[in-house]
C-alpha atoms as a PDB file:
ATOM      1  CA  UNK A   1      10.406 -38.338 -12.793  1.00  0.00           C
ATOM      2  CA  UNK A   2      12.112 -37.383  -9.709  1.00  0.00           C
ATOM      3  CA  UNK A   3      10.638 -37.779  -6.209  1.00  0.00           C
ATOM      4  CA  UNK A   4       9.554 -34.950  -4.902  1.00  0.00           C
ATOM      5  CA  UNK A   5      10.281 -33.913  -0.995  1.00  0.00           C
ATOM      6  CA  UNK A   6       6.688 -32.509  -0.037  1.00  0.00           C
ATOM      7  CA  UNK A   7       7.462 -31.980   3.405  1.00  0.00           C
ATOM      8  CA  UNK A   8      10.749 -29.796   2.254  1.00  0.00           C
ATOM      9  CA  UNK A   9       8.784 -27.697  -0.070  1.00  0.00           C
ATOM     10  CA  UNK A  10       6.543 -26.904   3.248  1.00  0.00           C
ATOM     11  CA  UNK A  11       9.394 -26.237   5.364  1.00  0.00           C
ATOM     12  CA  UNK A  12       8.300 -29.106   7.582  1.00  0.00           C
ATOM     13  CA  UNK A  13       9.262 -32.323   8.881  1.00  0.00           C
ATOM     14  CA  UNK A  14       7.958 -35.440   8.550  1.00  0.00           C
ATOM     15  CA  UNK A  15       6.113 -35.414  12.195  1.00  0.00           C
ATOM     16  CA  UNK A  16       4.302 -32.168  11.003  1.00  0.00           C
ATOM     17  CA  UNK A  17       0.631 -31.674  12.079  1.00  0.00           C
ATOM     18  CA  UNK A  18      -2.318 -31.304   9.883  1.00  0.00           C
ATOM     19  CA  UNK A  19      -2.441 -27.502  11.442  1.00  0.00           C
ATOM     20  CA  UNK A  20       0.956 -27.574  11.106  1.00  0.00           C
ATOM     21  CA  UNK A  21       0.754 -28.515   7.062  1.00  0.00           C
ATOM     22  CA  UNK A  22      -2.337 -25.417   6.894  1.00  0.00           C
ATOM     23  CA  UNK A  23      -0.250 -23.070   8.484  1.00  0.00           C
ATOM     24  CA  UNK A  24       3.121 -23.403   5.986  1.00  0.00           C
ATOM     25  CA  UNK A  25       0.617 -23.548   3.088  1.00  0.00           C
ATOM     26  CA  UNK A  26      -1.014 -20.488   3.519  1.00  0.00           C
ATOM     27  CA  UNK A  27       2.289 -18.956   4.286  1.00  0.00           C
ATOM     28  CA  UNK A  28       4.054 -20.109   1.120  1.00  0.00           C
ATOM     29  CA  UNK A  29       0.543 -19.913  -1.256  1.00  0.00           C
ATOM     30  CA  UNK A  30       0.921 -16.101  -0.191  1.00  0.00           C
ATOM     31  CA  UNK A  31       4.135 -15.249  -0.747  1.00  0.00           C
ATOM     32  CA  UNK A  32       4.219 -17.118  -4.254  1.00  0.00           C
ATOM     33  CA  UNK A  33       0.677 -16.529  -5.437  1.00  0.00           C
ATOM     34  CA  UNK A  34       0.211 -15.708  -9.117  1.00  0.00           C
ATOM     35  CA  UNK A  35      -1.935 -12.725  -9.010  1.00  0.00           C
ATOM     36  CA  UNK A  36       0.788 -10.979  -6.095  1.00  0.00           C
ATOM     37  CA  UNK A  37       3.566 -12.073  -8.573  1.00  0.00           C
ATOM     38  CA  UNK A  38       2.567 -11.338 -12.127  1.00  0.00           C
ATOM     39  CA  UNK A  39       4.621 -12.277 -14.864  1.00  0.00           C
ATOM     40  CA  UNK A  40       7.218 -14.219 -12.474  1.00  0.00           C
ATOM     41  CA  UNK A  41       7.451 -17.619 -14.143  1.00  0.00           C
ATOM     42  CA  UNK A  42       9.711 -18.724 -10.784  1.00  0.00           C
ATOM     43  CA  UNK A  43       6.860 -17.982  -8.413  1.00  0.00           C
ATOM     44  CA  UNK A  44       4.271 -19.357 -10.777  1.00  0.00           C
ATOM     45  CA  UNK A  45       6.461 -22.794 -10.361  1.00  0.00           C
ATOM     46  CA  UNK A  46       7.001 -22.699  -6.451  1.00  0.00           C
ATOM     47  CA  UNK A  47       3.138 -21.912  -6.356  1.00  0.00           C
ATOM     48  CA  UNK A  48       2.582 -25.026  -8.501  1.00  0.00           C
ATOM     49  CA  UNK A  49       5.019 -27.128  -6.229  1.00  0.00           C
ATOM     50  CA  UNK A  50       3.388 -25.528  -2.923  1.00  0.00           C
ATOM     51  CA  UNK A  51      -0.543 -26.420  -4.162  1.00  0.00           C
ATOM     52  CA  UNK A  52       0.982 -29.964  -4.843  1.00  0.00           C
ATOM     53  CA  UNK A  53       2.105 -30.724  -1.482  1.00  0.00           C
ATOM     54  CA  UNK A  54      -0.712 -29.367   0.170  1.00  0.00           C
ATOM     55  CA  UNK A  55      -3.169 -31.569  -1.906  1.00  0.00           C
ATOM     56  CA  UNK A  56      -0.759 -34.710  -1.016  1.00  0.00           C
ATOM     57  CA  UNK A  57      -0.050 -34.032   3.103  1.00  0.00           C
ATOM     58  CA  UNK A  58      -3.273 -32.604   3.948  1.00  0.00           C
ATOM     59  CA  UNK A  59      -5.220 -35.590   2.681  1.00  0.00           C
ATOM     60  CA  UNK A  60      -5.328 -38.303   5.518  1.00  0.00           C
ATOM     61  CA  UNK A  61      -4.923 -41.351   2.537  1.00  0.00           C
ATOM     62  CA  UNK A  62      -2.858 -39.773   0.220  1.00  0.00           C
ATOM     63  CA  UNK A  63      -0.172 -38.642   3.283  1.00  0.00           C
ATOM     64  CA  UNK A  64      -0.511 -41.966   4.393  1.00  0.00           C
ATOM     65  CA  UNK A  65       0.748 -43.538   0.522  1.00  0.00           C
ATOM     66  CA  UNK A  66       3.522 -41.120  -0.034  1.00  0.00           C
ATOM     67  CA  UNK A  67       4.973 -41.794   4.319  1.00  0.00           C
ATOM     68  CA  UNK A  68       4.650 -45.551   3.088  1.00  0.00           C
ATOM     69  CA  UNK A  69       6.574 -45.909  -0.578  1.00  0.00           C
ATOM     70  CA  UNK A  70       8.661 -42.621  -0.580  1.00  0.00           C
ATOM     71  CA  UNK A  71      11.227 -42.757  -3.350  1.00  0.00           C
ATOM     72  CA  UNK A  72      10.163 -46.113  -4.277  1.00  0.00           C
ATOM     73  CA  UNK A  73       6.669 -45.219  -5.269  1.00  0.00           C
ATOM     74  CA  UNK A  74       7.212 -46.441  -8.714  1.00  0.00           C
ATOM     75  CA  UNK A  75       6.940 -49.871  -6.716  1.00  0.00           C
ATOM     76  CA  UNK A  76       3.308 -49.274  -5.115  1.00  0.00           C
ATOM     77  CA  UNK A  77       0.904 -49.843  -7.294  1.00  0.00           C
ATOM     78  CA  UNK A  78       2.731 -53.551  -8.011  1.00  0.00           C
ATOM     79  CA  UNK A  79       3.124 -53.727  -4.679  1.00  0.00           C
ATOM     80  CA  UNK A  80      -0.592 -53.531  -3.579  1.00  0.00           C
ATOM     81  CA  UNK A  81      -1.486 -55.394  -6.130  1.00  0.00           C
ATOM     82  CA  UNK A  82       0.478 -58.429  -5.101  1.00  0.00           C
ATOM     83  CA  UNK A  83      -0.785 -57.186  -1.486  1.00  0.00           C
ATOM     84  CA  UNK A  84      -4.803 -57.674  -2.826  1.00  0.00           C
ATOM     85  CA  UNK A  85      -3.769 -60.843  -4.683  1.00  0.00           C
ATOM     86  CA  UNK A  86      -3.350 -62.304  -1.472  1.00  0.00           C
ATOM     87  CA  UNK A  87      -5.603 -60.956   0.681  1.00  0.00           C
ATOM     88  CA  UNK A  88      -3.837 -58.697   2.976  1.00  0.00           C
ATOM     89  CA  UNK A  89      -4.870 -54.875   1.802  1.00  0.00           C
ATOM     90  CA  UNK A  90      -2.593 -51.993   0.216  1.00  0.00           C
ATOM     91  CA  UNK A  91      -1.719 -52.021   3.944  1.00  0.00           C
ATOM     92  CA  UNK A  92       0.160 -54.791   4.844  1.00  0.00           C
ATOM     93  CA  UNK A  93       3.445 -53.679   4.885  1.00  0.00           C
ATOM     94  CA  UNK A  94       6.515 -51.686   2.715  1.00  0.00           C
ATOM     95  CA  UNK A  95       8.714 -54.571   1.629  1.00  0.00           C
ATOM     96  CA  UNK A  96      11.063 -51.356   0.301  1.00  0.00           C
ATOM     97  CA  UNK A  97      11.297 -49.662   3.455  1.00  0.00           C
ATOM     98  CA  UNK A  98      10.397 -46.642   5.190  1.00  0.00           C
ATOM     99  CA  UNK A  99      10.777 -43.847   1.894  1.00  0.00           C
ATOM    100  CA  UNK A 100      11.102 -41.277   3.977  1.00  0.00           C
ATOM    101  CA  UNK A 101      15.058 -40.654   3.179  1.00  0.00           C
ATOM    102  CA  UNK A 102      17.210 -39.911   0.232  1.00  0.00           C
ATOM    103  CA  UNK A 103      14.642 -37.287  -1.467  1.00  0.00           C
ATOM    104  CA  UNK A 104      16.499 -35.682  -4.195  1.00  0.00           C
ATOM    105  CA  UNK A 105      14.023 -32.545  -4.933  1.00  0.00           C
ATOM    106  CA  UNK A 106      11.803 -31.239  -7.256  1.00  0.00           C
ATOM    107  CA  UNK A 107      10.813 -32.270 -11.126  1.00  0.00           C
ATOM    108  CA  UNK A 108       8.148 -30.566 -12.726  1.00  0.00           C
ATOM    109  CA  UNK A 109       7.509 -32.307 -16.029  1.00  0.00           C
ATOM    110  CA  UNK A 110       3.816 -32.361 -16.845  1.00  0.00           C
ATOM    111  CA  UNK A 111       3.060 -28.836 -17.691  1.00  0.00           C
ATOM    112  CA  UNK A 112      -0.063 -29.372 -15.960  1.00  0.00           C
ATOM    113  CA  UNK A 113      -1.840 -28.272 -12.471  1.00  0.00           C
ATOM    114  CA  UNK A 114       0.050 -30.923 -11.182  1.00  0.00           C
ATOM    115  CA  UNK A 115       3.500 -32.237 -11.762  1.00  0.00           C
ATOM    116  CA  UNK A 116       3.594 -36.838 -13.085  1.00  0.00           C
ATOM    117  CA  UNK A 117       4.986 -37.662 -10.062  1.00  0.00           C
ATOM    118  CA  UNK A 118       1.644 -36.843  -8.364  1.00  0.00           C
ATOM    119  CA  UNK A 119      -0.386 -37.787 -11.218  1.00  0.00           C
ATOM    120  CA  UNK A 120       1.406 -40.810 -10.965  1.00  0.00           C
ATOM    121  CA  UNK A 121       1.142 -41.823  -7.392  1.00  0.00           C
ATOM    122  CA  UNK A 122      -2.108 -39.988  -6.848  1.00  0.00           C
ATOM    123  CA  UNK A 123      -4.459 -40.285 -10.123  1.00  0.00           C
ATOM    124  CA  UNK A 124      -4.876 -37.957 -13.044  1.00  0.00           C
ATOM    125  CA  UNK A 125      -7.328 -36.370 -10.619  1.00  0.00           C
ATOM    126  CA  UNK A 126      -5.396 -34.409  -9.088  1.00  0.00           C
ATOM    127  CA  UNK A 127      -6.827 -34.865  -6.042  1.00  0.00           C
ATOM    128  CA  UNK A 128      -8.884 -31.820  -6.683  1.00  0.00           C
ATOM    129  CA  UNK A 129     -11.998 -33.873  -6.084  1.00  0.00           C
ATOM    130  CA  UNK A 130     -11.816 -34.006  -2.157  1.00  0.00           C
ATOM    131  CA  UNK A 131     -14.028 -30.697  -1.888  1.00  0.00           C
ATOM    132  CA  UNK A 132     -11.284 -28.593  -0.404  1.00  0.00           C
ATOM    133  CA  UNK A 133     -11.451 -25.316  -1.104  1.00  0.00           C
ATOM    134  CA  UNK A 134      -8.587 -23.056  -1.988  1.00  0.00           C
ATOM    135  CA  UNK A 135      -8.038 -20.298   0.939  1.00  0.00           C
ATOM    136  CA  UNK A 136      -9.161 -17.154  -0.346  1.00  0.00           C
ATOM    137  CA  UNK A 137      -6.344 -14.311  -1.003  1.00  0.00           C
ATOM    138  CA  UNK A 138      -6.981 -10.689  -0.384  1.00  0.00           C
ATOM    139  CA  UNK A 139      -5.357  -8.564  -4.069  1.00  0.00           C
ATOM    140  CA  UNK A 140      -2.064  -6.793  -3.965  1.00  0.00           C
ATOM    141  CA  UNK A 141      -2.256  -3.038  -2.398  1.00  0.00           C
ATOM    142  CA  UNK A 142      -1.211  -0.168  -4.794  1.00  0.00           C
ATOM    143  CA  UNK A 143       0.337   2.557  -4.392  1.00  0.00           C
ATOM    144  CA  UNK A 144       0.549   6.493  -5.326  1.00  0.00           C
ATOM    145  CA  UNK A 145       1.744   9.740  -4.733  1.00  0.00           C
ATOM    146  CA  UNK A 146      -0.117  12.828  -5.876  1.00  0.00           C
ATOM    147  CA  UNK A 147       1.048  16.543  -6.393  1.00  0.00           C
ATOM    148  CA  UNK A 148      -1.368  19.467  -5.556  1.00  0.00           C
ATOM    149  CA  UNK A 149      -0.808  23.152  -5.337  1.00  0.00           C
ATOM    150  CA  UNK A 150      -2.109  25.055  -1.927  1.00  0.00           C
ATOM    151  CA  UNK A 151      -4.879  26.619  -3.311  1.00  0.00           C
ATOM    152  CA  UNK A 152      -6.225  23.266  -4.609  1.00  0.00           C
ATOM    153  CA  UNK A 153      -6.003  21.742  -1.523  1.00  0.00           C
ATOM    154  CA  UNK A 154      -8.145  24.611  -0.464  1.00  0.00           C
ATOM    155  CA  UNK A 155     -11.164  23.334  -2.026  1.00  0.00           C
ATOM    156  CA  UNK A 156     -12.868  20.453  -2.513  1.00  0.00           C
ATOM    157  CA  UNK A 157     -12.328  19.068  -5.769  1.00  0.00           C
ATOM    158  CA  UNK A 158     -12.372  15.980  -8.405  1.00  0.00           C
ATOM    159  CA  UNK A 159      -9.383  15.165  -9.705  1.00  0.00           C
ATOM    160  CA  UNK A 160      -8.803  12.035 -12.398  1.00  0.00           C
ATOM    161  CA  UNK A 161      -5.314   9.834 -11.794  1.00  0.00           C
ATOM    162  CA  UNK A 162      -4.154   6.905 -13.577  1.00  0.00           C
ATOM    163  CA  UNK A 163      -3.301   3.906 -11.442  1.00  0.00           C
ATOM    164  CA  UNK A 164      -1.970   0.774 -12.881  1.00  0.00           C
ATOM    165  CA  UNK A 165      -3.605   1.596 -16.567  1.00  0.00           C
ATOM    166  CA  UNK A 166      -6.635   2.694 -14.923  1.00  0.00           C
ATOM    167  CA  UNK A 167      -8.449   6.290 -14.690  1.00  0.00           C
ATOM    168  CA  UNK A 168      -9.881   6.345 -11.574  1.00  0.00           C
ATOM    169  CA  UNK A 169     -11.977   9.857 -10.943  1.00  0.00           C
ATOM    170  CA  UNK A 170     -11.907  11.272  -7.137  1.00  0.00           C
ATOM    171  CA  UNK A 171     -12.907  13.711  -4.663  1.00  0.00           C
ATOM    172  CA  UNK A 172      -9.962  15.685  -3.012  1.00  0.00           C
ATOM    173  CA  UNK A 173     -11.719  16.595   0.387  1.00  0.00           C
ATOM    174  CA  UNK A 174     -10.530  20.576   1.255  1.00  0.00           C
ATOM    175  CA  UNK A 175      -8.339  20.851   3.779  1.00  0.00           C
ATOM    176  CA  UNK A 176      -6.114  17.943   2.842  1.00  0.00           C
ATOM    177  CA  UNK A 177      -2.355  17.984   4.609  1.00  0.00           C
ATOM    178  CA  UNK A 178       0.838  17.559   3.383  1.00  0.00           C
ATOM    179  CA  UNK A 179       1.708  13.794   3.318  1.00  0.00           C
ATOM    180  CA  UNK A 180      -1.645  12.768   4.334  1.00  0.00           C
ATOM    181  CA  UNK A 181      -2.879   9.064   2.889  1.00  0.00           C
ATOM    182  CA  UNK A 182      -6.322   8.256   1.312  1.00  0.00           C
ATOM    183  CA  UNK A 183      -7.573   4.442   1.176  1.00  0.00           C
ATOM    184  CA  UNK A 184      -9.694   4.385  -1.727  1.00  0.00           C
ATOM    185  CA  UNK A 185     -10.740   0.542  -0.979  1.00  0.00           C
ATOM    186  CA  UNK A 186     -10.914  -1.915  -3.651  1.00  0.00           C
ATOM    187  CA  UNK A 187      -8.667  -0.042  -6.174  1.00  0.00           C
ATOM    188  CA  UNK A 188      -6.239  -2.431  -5.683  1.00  0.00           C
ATOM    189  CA  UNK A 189      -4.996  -5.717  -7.701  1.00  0.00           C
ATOM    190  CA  UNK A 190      -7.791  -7.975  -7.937  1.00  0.00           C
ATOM    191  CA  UNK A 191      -8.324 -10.955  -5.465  1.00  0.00           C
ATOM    192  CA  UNK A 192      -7.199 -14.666  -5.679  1.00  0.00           C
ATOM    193  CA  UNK A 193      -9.664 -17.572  -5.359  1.00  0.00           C
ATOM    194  CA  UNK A 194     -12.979 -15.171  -5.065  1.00  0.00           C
ATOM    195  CA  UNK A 195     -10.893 -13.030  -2.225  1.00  0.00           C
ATOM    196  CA  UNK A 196     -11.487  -9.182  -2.058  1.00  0.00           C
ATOM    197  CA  UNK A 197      -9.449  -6.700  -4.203  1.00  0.00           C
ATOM    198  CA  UNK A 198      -6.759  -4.705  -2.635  1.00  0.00           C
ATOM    199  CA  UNK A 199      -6.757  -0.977  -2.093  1.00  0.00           C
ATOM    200  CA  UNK A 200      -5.202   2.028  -3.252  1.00  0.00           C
ATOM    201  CA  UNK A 201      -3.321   4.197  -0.912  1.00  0.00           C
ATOM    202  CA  UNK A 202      -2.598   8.145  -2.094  1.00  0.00           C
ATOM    203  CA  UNK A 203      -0.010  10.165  -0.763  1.00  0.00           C
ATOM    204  CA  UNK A 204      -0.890  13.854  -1.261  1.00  0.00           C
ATOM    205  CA  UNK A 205       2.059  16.200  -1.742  1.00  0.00           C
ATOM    206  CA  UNK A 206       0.929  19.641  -1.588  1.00  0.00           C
ATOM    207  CA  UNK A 207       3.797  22.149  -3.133  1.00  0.00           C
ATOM    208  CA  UNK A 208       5.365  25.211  -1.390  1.00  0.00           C
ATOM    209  CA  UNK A 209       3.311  28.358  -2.207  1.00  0.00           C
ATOM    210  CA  UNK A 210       5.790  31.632  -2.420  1.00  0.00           C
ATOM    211  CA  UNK A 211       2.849  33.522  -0.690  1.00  0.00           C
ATOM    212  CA  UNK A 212       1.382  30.946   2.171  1.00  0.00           C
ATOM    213  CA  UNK A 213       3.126  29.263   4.912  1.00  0.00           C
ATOM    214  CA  UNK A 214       0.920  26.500   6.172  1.00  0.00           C
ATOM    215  CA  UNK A 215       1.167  25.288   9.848  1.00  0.00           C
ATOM    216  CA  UNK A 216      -1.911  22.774  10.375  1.00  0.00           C
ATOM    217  CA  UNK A 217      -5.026  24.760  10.001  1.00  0.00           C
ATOM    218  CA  UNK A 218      -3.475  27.966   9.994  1.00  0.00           C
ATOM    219  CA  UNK A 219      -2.092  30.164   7.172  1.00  0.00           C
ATOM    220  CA  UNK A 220       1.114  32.751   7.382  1.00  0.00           C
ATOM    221  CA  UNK A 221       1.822  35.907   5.512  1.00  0.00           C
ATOM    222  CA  UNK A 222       4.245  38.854   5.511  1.00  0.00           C
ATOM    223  CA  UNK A 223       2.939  42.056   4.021  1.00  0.00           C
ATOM    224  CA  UNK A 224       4.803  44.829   3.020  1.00  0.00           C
ATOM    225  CA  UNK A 225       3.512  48.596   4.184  1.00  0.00           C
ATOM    226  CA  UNK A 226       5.186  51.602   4.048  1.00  0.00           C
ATOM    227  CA  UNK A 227       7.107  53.866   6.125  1.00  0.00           C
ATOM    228  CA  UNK A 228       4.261  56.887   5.651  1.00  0.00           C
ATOM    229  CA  UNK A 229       1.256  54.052   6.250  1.00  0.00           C
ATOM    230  CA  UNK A 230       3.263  52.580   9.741  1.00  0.00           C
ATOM    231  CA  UNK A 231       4.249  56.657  10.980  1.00  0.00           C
ATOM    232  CA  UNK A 232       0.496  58.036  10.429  1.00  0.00           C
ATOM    233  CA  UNK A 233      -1.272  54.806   9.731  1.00  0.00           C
ATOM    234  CA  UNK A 234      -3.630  54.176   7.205  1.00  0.00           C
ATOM    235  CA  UNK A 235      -5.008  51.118   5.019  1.00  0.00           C
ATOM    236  CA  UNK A 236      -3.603  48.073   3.143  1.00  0.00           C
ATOM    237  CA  UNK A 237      -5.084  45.417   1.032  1.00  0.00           C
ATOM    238  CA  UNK A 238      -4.319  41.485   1.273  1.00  0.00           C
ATOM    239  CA  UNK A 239      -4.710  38.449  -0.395  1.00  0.00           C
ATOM    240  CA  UNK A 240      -6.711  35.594   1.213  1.00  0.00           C
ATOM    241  CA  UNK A 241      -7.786  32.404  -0.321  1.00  0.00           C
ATOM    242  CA  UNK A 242     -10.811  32.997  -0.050  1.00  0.00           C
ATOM    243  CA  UNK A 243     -10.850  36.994  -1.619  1.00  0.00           C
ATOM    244  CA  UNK A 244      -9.392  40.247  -0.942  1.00  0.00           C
ATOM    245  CA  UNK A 245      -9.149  42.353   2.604  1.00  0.00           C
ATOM    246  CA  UNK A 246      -9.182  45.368   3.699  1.00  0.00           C
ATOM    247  CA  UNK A 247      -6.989  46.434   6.857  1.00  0.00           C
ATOM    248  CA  UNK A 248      -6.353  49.182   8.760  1.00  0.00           C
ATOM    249  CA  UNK A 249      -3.002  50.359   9.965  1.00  0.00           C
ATOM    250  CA  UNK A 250      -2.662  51.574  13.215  1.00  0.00           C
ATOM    251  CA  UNK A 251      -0.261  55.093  13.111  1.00  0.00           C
ATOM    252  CA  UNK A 252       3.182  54.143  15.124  1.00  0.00           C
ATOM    253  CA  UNK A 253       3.048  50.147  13.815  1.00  0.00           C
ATOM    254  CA  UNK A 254       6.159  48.707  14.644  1.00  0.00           C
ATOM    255  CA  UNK A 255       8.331  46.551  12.171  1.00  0.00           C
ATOM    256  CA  UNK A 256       7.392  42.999  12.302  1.00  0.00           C
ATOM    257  CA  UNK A 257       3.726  43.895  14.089  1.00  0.00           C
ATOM    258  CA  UNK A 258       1.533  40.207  13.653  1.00  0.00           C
ATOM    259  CA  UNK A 259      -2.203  40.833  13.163  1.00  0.00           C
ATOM    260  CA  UNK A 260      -4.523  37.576  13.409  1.00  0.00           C
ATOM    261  CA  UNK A 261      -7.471  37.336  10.727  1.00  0.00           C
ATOM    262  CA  UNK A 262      -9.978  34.370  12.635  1.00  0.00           C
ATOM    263  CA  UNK A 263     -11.828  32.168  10.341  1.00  0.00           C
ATOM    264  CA  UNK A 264      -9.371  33.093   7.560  1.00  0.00           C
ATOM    265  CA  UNK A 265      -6.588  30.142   7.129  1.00  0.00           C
ATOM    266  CA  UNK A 266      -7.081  27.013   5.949  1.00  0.00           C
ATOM    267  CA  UNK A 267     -10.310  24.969   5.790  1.00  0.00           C
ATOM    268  CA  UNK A 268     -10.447  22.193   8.735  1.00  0.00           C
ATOM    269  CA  UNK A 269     -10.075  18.169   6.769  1.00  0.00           C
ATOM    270  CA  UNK A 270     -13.798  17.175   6.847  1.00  0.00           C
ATOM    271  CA  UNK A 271     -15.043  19.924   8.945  1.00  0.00           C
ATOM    272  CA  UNK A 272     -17.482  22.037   6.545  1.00  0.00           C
ATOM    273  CA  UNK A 273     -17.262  25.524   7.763  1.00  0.00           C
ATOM    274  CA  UNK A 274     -14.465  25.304   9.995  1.00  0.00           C
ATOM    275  CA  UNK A 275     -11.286  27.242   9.139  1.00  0.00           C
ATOM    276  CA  UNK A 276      -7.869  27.836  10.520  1.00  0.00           C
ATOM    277  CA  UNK A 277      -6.802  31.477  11.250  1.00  0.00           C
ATOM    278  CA  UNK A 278      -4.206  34.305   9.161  1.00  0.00           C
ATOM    279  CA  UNK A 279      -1.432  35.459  10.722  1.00  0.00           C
ATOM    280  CA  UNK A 280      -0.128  38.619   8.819  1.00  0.00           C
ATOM    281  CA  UNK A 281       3.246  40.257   9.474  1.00  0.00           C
ATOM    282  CA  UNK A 282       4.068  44.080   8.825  1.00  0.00           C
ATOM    283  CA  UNK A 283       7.092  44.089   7.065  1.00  0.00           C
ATOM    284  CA  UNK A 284       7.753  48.085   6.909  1.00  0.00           C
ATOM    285  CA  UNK A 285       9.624  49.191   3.897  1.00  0.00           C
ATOM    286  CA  UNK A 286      12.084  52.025   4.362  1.00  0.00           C
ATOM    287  CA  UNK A 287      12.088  54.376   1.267  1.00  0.00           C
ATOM    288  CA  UNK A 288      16.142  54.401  -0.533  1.00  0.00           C
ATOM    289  CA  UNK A 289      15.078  57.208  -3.119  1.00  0.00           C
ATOM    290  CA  UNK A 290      14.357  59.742  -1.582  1.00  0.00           C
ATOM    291  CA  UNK A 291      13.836  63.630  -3.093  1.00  0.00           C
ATOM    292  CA  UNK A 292      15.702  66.509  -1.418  1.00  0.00           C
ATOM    293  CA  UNK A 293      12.598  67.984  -0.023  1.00  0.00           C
ATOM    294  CA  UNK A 294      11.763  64.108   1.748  1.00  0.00           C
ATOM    295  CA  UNK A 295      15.445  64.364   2.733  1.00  0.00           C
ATOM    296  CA  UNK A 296      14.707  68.213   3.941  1.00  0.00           C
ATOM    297  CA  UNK A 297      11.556  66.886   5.654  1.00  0.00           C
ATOM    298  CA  UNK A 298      13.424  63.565   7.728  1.00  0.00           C
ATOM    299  CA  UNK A 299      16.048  65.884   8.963  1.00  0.00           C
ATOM    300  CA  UNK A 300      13.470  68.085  10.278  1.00  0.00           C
ATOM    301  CA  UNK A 301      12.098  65.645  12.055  1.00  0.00           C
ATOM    302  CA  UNK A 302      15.669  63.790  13.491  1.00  0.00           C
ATOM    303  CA  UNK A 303      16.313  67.161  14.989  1.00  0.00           C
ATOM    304  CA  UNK A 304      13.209  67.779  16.731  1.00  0.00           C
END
């Protein structure tokens, strides 16, 4: 069994302070923690090796043991006894020297929560019966991206997604944006040591529509009307989201003429009632089969 350099699997040296110790711990216990690292056998050992240390350095006597013997702590317990034999405590003095030099690293051998050396030095116990409690770990976030169409994100709606193996069912709130991010709290990887779960973060993607343009709360539109309809005016019918429309055509409307329907874009995110506006541009289409008497008729009118 190899000594093992507690204060190098810390990061610290060996004038480290107890907050000092708590700090690097939590740091490392984080980073390496079994539930954030799933199936990782190397971060299941470093977590192993990190818990170790702690118990060791953050324990007033035990600290004070492994400062004392160091590498030649397969000397102690002989050495204290000799110590008691003759009335002088465990205290009395390190006939081998201060073992705070030639560490040579890591052996894990026992298979256990803790490794022989520190079963050796320390007790089968572990240590685990000073009371301390383990710091309590908050579960890995997840993820997700979800695709939607533009009339879906027009309503409010229940959708079910698969996350990690699980069906989760939720409410899609109308008026949700493109690349907007739900929290759905708790969805996440469960916690370590009794801490909460993580959450699950959604990234809505909301797909082109060939019809809409979307800017914020407000929808876009180009509607195609005739050369007879912009001339002498008339009616058209559009498309909304929400139903059909009727609209008039003033007589002389210009190509590219924008009309502005209020109340009748897209619904405002968490607003009930509120809505964006349509803007709808005349696109005028110019006839290209014409009949010899419309040809007759459009000459007329060029020379007059």
């Amino acid at each position: 069994m190899a000594f093992i350099d507690y204060y190098k699997v810390l990061g610290l040296d060996k004038t480290a302070s107890q907050d000092e110790i708590k700090k690097a711990y939590r740091k490392f216990a984080r980073k390496y923690h079994p539930d954030l690292n799933p199936n990782d056998k190397e971060a299941n050992r470093q977590f192993q090796e990190i818990n170790e240390a702690h118990e060791a350095l953050s324990d007033p006597e035990k600290r004070k043991k492994y400062d004392e013997y160091g590498e030649n702590w397969k000397q102690a317990d002989q050495f204290e006894a000799a110590n008691k034999a003759q009335g002088r405590g465990s205290s009395a003095g390190n006939p081998f020297g201060n073992g705070g030099g030639g560490f040579s690293g890591a052996d894990f051998g026992g298979g256990g929560d803790f490794s022989d050396f520190f079963e050796s030095m320390f007790g089968g116990a572990g240590g685990r019966s000073s009371g301390r409690r383990s710091p309590k770990y908050k579960g890995q976030d997840f993820q997700a991206e979800l695709q939607i169409s533009l009339q879906e994100a027009y309503t409010t709606h229940k959708r079910t997604i698969t996350v990690n193996g699980k069906n989760l069912r939720i409410t899609i709130p109308a008026g949700i944006a493109n690349g907007q991010v739900i929290k759905l709290k708790g969805q996440g990887s469960p916690g370590a040591n009794g801490g909460p779960n993580g959450d699950l973060f959604i990234t809505f993607n909301i797909a082109e529509d060939p019809v809409y343009k979307r800017l914020n709360d407000d929808l876009y539109l180009t509607k195609d009307i005739d050369l007879y309809a912009a001339v002498l005016g008339g009616e058209t019918t559009i498309d909304t989201l929400s139903g059909k429309v009727k609209l008039k055509v003033a007589p002389g409307t210009q190509n590219g003429t924008k009309i502005r329907l209020k109340g009748k874009g897209f619904p405002v995110y968490k607003k009930e009632g509120e809505f964006g506006n349509l803007f709808v541009t005349y696109n005028i289409k110019i006839p290209t089969d014409l009949t010899a008497k419309q040809r007759e008729l459009f000459e007329e009118l060029a020379k007059s």
